[in-house]
C-alpha atoms as a PDB file:
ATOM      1  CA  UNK A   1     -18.260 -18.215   1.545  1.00  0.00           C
ATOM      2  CA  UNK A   2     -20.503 -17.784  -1.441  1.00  0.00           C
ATOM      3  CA  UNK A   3     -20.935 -14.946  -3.535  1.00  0.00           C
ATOM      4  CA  UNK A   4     -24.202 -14.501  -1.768  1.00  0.00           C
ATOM      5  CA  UNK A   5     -22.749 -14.521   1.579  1.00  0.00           C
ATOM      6  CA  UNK A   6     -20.749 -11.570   0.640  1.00  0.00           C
ATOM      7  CA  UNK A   7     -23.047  -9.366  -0.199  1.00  0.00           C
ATOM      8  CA  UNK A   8     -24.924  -6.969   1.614  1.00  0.00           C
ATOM      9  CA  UNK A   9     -28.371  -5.466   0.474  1.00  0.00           C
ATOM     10  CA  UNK A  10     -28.872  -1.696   2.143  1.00  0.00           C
ATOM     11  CA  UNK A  11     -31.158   0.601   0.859  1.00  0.00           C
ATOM     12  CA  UNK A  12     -31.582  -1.721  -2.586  1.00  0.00           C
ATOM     13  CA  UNK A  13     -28.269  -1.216  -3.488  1.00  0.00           C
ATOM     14  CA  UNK A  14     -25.413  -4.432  -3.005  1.00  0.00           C
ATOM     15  CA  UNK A  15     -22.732  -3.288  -1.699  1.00  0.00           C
ATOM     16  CA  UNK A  16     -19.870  -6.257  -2.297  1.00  0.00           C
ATOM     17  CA  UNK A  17     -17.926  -6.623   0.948  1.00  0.00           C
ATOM     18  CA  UNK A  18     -14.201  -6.058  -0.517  1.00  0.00           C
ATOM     19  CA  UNK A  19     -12.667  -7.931   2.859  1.00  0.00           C
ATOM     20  CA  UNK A  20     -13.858 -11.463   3.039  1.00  0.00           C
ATOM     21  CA  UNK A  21     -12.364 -13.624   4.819  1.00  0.00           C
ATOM     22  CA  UNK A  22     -13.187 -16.362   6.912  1.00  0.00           C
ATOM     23  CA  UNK A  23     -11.438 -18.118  10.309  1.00  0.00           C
ATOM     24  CA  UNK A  24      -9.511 -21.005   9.990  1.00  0.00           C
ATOM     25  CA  UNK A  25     -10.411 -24.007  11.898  1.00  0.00           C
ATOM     26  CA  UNK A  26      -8.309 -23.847  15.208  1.00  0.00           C
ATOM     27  CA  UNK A  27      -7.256 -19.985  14.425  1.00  0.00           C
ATOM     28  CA  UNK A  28      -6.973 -17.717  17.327  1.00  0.00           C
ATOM     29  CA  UNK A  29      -9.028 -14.365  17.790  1.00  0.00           C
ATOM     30  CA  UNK A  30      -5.871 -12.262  16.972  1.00  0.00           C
ATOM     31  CA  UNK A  31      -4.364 -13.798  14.390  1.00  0.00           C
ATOM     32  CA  UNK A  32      -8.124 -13.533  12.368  1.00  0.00           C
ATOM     33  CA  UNK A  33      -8.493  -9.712  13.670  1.00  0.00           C
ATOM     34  CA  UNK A  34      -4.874  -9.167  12.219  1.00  0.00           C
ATOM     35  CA  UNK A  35      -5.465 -10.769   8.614  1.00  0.00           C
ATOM     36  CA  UNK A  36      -8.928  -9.126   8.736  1.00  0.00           C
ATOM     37  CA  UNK A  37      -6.749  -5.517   9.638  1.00  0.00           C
ATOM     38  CA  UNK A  38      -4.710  -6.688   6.810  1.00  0.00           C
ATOM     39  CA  UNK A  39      -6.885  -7.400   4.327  1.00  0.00           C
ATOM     40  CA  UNK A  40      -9.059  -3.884   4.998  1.00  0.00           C
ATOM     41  CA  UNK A  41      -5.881  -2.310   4.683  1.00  0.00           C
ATOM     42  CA  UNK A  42      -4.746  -3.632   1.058  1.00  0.00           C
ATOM     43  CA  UNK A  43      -8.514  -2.958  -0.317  1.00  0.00           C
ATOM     44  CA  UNK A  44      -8.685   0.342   1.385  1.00  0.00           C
ATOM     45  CA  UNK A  45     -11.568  -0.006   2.895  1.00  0.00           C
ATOM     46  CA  UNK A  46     -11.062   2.438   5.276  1.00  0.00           C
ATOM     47  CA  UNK A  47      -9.512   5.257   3.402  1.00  0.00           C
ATOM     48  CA  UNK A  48     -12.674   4.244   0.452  1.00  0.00           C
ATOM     49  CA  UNK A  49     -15.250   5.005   3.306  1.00  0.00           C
ATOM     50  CA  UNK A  50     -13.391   8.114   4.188  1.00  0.00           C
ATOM     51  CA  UNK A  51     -13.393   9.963   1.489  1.00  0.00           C
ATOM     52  CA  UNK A  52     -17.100   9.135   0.556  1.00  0.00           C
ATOM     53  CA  UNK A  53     -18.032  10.755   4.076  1.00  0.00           C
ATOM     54  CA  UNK A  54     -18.336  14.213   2.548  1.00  0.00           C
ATOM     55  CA  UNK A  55     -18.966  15.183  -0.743  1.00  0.00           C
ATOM     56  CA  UNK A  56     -15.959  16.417  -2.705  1.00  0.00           C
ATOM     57  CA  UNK A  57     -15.721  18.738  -5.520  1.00  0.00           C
ATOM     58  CA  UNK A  58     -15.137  17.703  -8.489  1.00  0.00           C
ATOM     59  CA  UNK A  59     -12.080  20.101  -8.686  1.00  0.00           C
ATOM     60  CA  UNK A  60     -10.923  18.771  -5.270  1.00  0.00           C
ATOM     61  CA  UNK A  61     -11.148  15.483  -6.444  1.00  0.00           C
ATOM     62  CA  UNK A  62      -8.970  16.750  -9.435  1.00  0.00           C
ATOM     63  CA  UNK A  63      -6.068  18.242  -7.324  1.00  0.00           C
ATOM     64  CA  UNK A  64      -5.723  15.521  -4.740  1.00  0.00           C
ATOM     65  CA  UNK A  65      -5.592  13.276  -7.865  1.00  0.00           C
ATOM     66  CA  UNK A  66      -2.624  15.144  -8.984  1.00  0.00           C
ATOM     67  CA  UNK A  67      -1.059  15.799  -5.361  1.00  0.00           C
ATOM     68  CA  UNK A  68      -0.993  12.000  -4.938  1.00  0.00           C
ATOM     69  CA  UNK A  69       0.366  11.423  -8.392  1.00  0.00           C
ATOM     70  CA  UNK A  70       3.172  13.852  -7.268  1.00  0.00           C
ATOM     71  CA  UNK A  71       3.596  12.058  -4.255  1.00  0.00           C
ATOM     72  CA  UNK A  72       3.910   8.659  -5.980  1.00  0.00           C
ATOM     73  CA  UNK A  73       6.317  10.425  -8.791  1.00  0.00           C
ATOM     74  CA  UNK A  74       8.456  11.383  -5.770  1.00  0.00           C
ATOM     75  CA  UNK A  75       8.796   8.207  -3.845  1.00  0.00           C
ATOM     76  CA  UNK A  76       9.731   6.456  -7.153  1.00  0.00           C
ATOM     77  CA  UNK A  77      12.622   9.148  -7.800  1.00  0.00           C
ATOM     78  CA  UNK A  78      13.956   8.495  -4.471  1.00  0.00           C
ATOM     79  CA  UNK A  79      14.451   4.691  -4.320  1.00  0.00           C
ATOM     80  CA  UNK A  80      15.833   4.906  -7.897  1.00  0.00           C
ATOM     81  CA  UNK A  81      18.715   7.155  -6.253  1.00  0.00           C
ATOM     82  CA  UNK A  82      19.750   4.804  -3.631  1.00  0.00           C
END
């Protein structure tokens, strides 16, 4: 898949597709559906699309920056205790 492939022209913007991937010669339905799940997942596509479905403050951007920061600061302090 070329660069052209992947990209999609709306409203005269191009919007690269962050999940390409293409099936494998002889690959089943599921197994595609569950690397294409997979692959959505680790670009966050999903979570990307929404937060852009509502406009956010730039304060409220601010604070869930540092709530997640928090969060990520915690998780790290707990597996370096066990």
């Amino acid at each position: 898949m070329n660069k052209e492939e992947r990209t999609l022209r709306r409203h005269r913007k191009e919007v690269n597709l962050l999940a390409g991937i293409s099936v494998r010669e002889g690959e089943s339905y599921e197994s595609f559906m569950r690397r294409f799940r997979r692959a959505c997942e680790k670009a966050a596509v999903l979570r990307d699309y929404k937060r852009h479905q509502f406009y956010e403050k730039p304060s409220e951007k601010r604070k869930r920056k540092i709530i997640e920061a928090r969060r990520r600061a915690w998780r790290r302090h707990q597996k370096e205790r066990y």
